[in-house]
C-alpha atoms as a PDB file:
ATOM      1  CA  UNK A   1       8.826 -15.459   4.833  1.00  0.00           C
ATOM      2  CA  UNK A   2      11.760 -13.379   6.395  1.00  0.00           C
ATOM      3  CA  UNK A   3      12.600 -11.786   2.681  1.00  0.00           C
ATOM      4  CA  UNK A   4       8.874 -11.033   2.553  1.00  0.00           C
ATOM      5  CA  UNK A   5       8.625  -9.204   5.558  1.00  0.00           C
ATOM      6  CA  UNK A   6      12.058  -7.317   4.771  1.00  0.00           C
ATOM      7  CA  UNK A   7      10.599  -6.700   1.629  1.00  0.00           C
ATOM      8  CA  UNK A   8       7.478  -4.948   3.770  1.00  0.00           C
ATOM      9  CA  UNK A   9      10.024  -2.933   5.920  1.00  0.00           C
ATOM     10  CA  UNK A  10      11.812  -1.591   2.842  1.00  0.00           C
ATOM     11  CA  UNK A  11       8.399  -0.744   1.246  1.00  0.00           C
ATOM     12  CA  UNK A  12       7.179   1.368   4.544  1.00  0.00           C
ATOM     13  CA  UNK A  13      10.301   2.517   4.459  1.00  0.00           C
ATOM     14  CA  UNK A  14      10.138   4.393   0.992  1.00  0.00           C
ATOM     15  CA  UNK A  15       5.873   5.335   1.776  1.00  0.00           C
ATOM     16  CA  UNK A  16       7.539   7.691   4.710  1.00  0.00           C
ATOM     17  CA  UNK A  17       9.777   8.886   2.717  1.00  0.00           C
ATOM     18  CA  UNK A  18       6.990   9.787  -0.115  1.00  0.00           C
ATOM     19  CA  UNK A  19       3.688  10.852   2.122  1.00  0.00           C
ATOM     20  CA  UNK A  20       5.183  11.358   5.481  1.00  0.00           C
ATOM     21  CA  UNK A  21       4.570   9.037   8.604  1.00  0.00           C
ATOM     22  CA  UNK A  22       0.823  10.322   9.684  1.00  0.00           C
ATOM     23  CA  UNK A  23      -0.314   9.015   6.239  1.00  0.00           C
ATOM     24  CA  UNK A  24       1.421   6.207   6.421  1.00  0.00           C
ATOM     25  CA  UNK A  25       0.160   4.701   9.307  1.00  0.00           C
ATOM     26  CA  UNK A  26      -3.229   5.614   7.752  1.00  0.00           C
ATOM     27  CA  UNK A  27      -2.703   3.706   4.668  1.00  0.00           C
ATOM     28  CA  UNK A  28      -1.098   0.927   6.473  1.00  0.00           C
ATOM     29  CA  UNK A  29      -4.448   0.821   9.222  1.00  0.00           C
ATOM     30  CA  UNK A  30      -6.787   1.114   6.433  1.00  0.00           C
ATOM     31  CA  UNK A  31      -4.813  -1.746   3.917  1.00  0.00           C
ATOM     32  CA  UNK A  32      -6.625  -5.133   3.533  1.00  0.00           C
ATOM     33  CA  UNK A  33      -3.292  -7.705   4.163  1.00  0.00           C
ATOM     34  CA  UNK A  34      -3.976 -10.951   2.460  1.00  0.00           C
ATOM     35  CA  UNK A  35      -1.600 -13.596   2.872  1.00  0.00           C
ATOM     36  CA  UNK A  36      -1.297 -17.129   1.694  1.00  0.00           C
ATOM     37  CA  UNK A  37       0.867 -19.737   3.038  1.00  0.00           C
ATOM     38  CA  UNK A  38       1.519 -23.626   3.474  1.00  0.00           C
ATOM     39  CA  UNK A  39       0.586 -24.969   0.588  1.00  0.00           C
ATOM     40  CA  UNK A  40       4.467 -25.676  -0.827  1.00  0.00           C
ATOM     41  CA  UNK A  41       5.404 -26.499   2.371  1.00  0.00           C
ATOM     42  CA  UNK A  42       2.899 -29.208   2.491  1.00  0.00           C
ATOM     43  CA  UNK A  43       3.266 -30.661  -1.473  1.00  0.00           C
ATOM     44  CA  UNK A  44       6.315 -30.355  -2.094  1.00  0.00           C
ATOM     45  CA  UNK A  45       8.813 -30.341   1.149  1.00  0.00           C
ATOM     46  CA  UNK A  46       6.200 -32.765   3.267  1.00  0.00           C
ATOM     47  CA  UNK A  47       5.733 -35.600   0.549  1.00  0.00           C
ATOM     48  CA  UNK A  48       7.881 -35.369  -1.598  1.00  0.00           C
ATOM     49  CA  UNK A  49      10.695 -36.201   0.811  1.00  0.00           C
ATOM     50  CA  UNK A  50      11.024 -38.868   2.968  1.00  0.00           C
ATOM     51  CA  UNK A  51      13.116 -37.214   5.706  1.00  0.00           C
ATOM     52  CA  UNK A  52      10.218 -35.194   6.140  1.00  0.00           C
ATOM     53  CA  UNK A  53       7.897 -38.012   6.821  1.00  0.00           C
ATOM     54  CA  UNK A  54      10.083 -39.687   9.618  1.00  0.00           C
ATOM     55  CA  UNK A  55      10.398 -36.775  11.073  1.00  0.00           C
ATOM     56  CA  UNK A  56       6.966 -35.560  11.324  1.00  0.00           C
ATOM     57  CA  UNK A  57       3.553 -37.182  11.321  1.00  0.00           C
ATOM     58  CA  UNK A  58       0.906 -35.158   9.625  1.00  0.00           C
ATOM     59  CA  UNK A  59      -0.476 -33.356  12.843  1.00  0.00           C
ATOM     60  CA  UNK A  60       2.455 -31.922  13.875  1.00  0.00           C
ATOM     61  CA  UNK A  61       4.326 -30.973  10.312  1.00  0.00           C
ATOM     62  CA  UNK A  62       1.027 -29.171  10.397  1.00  0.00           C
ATOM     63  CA  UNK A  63       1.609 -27.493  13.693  1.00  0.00           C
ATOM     64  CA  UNK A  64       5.179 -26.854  12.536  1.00  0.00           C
ATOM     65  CA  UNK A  65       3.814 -25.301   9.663  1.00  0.00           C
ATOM     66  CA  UNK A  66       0.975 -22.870  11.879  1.00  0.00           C
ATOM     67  CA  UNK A  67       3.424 -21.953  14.083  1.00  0.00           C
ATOM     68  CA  UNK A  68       5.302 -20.277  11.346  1.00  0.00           C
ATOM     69  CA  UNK A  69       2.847 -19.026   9.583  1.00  0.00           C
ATOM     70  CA  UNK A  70       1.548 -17.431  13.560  1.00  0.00           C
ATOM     71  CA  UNK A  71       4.852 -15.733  13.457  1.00  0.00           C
ATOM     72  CA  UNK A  72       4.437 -14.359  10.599  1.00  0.00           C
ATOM     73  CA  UNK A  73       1.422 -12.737  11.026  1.00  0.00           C
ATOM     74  CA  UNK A  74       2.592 -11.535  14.579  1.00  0.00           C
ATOM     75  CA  UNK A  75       5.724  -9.657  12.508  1.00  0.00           C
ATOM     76  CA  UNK A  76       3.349  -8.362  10.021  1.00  0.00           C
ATOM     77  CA  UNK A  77       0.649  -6.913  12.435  1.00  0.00           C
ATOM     78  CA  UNK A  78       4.342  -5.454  14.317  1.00  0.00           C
ATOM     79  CA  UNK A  79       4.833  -3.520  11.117  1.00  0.00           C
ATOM     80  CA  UNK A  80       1.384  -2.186  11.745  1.00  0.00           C
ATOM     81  CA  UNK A  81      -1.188  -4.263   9.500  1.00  0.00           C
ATOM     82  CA  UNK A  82      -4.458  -3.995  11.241  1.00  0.00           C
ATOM     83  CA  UNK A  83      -6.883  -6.237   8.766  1.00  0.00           C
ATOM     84  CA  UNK A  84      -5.337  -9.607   8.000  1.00  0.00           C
ATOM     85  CA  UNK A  85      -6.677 -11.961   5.482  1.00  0.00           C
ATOM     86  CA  UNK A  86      -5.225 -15.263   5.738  1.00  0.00           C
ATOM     87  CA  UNK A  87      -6.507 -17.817   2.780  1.00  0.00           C
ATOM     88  CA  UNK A  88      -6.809 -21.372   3.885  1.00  0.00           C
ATOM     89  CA  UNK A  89      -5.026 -23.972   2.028  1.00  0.00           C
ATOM     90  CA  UNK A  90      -7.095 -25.429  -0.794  1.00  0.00           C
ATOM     91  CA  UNK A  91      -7.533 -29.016  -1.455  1.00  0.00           C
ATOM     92  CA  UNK A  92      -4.001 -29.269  -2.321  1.00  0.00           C
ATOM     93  CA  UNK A  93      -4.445 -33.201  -3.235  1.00  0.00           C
ATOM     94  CA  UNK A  94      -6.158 -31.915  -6.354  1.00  0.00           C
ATOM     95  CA  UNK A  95      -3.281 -30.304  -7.806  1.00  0.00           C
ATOM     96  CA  UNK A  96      -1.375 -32.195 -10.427  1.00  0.00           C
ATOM     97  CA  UNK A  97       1.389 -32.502  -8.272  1.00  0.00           C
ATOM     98  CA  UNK A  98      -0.226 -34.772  -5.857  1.00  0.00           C
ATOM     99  CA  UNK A  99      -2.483 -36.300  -8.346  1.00  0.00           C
ATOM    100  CA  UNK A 100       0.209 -37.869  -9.812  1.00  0.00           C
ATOM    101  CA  UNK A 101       2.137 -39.265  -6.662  1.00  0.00           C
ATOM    102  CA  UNK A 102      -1.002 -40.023  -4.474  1.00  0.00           C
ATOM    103  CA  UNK A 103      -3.840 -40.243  -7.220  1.00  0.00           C
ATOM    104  CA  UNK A 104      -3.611 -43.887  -8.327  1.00  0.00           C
ATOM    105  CA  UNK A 105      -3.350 -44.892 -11.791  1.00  0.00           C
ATOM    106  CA  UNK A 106      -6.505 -42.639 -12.056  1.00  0.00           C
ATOM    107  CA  UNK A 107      -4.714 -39.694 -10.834  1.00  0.00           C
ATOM    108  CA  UNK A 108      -7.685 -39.052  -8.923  1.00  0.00           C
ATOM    109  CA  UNK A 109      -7.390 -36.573  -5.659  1.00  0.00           C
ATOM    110  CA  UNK A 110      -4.983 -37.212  -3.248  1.00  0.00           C
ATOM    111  CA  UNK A 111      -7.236 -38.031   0.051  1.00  0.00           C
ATOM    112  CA  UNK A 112      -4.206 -38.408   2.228  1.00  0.00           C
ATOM    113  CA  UNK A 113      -3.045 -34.662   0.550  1.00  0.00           C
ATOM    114  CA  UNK A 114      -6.189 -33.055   0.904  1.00  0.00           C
ATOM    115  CA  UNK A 115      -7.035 -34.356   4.631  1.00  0.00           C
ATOM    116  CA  UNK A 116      -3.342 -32.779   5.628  1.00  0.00           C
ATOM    117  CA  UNK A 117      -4.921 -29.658   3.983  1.00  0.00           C
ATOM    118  CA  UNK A 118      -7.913 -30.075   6.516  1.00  0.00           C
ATOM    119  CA  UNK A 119      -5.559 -30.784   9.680  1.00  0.00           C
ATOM    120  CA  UNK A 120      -3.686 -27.780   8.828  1.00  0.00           C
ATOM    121  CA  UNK A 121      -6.662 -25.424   8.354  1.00  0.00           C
ATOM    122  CA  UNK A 122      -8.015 -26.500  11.883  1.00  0.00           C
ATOM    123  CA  UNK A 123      -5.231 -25.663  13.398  1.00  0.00           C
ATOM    124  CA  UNK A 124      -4.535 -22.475  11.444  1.00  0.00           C
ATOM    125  CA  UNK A 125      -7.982 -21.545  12.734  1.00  0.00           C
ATOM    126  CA  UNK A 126      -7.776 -22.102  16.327  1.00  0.00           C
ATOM    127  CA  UNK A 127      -4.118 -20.121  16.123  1.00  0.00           C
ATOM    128  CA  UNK A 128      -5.903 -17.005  14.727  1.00  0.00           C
ATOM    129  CA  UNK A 129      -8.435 -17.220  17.875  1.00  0.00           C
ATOM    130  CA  UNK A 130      -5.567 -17.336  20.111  1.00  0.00           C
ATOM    131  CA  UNK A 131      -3.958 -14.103  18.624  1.00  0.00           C
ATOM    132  CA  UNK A 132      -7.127 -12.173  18.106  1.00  0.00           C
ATOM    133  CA  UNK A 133      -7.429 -13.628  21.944  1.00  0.00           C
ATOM    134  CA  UNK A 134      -4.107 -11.603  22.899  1.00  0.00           C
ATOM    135  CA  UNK A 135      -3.459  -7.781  24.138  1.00  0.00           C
ATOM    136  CA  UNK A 136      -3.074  -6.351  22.126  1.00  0.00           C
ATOM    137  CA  UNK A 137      -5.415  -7.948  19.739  1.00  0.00           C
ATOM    138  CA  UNK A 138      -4.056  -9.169  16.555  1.00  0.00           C
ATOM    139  CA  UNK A 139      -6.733  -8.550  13.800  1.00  0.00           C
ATOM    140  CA  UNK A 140      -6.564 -11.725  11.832  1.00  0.00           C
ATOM    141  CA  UNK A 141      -9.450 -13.985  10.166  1.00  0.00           C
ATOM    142  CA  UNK A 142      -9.133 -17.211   8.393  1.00  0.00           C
ATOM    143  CA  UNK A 143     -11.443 -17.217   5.016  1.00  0.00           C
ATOM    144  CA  UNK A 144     -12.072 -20.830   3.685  1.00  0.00           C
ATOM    145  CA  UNK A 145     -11.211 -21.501   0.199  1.00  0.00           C
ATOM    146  CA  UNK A 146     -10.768 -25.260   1.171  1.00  0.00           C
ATOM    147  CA  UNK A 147     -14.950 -25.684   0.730  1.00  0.00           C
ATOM    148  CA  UNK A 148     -15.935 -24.133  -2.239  1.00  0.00           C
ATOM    149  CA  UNK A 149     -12.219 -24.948  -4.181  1.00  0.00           C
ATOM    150  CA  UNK A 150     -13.099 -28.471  -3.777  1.00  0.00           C
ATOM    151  CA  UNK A 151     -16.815 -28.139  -4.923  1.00  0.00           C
ATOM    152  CA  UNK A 152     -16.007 -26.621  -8.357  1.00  0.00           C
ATOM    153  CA  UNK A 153     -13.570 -29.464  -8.388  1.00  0.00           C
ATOM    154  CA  UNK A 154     -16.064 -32.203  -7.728  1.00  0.00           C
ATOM    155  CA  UNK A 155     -19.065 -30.611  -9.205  1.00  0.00           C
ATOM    156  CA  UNK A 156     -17.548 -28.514 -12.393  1.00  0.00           C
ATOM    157  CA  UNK A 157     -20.888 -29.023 -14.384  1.00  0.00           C
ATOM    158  CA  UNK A 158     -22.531 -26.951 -11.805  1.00  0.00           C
ATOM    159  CA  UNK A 159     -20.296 -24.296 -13.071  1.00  0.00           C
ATOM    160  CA  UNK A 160     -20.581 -24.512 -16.993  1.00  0.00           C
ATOM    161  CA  UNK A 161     -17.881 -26.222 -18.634  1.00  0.00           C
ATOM    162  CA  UNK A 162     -16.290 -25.222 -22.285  1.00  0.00           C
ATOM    163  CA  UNK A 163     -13.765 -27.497 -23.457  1.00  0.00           C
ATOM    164  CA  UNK A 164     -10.714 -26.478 -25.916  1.00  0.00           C
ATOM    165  CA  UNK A 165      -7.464 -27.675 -26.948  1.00  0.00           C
ATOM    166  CA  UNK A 166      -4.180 -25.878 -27.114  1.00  0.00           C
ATOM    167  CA  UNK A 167      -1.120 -27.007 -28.395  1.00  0.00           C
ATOM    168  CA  UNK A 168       1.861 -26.408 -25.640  1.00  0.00           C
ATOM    169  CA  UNK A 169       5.423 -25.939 -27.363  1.00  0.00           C
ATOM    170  CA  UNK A 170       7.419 -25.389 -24.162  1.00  0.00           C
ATOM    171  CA  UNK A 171      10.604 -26.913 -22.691  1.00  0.00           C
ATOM    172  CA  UNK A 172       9.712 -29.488 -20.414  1.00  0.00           C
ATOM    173  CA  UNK A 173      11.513 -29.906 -16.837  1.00  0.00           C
ATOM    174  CA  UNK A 174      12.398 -32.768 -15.050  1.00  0.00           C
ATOM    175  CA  UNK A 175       9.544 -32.680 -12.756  1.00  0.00           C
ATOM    176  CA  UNK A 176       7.444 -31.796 -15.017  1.00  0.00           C
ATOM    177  CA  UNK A 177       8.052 -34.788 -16.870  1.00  0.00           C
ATOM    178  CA  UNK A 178       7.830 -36.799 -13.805  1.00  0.00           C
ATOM    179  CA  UNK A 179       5.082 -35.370 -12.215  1.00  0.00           C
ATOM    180  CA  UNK A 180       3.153 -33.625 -14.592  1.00  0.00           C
ATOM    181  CA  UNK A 181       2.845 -36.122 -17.566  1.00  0.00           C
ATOM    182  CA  UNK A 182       3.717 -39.411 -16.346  1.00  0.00           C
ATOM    183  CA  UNK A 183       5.617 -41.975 -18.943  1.00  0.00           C
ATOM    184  CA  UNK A 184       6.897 -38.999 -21.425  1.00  0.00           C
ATOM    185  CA  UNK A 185       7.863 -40.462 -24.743  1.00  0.00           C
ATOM    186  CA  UNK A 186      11.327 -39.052 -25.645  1.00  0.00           C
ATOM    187  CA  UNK A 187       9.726 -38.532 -29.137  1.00  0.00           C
ATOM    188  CA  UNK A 188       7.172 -35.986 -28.374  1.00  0.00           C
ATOM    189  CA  UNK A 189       7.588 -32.259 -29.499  1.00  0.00           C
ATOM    190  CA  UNK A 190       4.258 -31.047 -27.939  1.00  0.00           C
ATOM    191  CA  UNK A 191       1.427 -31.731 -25.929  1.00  0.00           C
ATOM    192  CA  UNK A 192      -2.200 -31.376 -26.598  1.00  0.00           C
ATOM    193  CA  UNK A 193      -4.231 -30.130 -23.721  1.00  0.00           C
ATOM    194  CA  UNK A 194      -7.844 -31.287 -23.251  1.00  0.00           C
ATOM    195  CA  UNK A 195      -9.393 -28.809 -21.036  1.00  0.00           C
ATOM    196  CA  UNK A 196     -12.300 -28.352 -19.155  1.00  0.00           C
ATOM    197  CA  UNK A 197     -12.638 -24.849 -18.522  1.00  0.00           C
ATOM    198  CA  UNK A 198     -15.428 -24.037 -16.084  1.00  0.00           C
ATOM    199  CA  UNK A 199     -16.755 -20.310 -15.965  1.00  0.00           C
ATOM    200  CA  UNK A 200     -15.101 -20.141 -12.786  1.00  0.00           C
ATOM    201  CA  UNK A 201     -11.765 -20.131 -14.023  1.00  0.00           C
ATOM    202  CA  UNK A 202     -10.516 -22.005 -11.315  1.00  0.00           C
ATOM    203  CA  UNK A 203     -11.952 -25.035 -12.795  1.00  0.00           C
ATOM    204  CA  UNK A 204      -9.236 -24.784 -15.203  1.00  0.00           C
ATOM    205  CA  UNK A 205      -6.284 -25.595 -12.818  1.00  0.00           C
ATOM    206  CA  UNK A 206      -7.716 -28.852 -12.400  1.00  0.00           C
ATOM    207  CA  UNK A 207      -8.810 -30.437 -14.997  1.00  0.00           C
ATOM    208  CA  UNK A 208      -6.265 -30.867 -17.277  1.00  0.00           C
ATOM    209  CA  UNK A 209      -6.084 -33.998 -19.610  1.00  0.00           C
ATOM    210  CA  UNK A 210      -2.704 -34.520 -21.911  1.00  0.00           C
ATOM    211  CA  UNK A 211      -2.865 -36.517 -25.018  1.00  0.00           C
ATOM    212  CA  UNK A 212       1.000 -37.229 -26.501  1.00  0.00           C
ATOM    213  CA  UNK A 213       1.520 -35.950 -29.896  1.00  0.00           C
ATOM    214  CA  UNK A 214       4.746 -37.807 -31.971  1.00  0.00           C
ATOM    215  CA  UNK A 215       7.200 -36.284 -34.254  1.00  0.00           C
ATOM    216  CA  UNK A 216       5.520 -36.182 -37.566  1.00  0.00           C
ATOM    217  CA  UNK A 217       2.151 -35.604 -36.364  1.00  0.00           C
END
């Protein structure tokens, strides 16, 4: 988050130098921010290791986790953003990541995942209140794309669904083989995707269904 911010500074930086500080300041207090954080955090460095988890319950990994993200926003609204967007984390235990080590042989949704997701956006939430709370205000809102995320993923037909295949000729990592497509054949040279593709097109980051194609076939 530090590089991002840096990254900010350098960017103001070079708007002064282009259209002077007066518009500046109006660009920067007339800019929707929009920022998304956590989810990473929560996948990959919560479950994924151990340490992590004797360390930290869920609730406070999760406060851990808002306090950062609090500090963040502080800096940000410091460099003078006035309208701050900040996305909730989706159901995260839907992503294949989590699907695959908290899904079951199923590789349904990860409940434990996605009800970390929810402990985390409640307490993201009642950290913006506190800073819009604060003098000066810090204008900050929470929008919710935990709800309606999850209902395409639950309900896709209510979407419209169009399934395709694609063949996938890609080099395959480590964790993608372990996470991704569980019980990789050394023999395979491609993948055929099965997908569901909803008209909402996030539809299509969840369902995902791999067949294994041989050499040969």
């Amino acid at each position: 988050m530090m590089d991002q911010l840096q990254m900010f500074a350098n960017y103001i930086r070079k708007l002064h130098d282009i259209v002077g500080r007066n518009e500046t300041d109006n660009i920067l207090n007339n800019s929707l921010f929009f920022v998304a954080t956590g989810s990473d955090d929560l996948v990959d460095n919560y479950f994924l290791y151990p340490i992590k988890i004797i360390q930290y319950d869920i609730p406070s990994y999760a406060s851990y986790l808002v306090s950062k993200a609090s500090a963040f926003i502080k800096e940000l609204h410091g460099f003078g953003a006035r309208r701050i967007v900040i996305l909730s984390l989706p159901p995260v235990g839907c992503m294949p990541t989590s699907r695959t080590l908290g899904g079951g042989k199923n590789r349904a949704c990860a409940r434990l995942h996605n009800q970390a997701a929810k402990i985390f956006n409640k307490k993201l939430s009642a950290a913006l209140d506190s800073l819009r709370s604060k003098s000066p205000p810090v204008n900050a809102v929470l929008a919710d794309i935990y709800s309606p995320l999850l209902d395409v993923i639950e309900n896709p037909q209510s979407y419209g669904n169009l399934s395709f295949q694609i063949d996938v000729y890609a080099y395959i990592t480590f964790i993608t083989k372990q996470l991704c497509v569980p019980l990789l054949p050394s023999s395979l040279t491609k993948i055929h995707l099965q997908i569901s593709l909803s008209r909402n097109p996030i539809t299509f980051l969840y369902h995902i269904k791999p067949t294994l194609s041989q050499k040969g076939s």
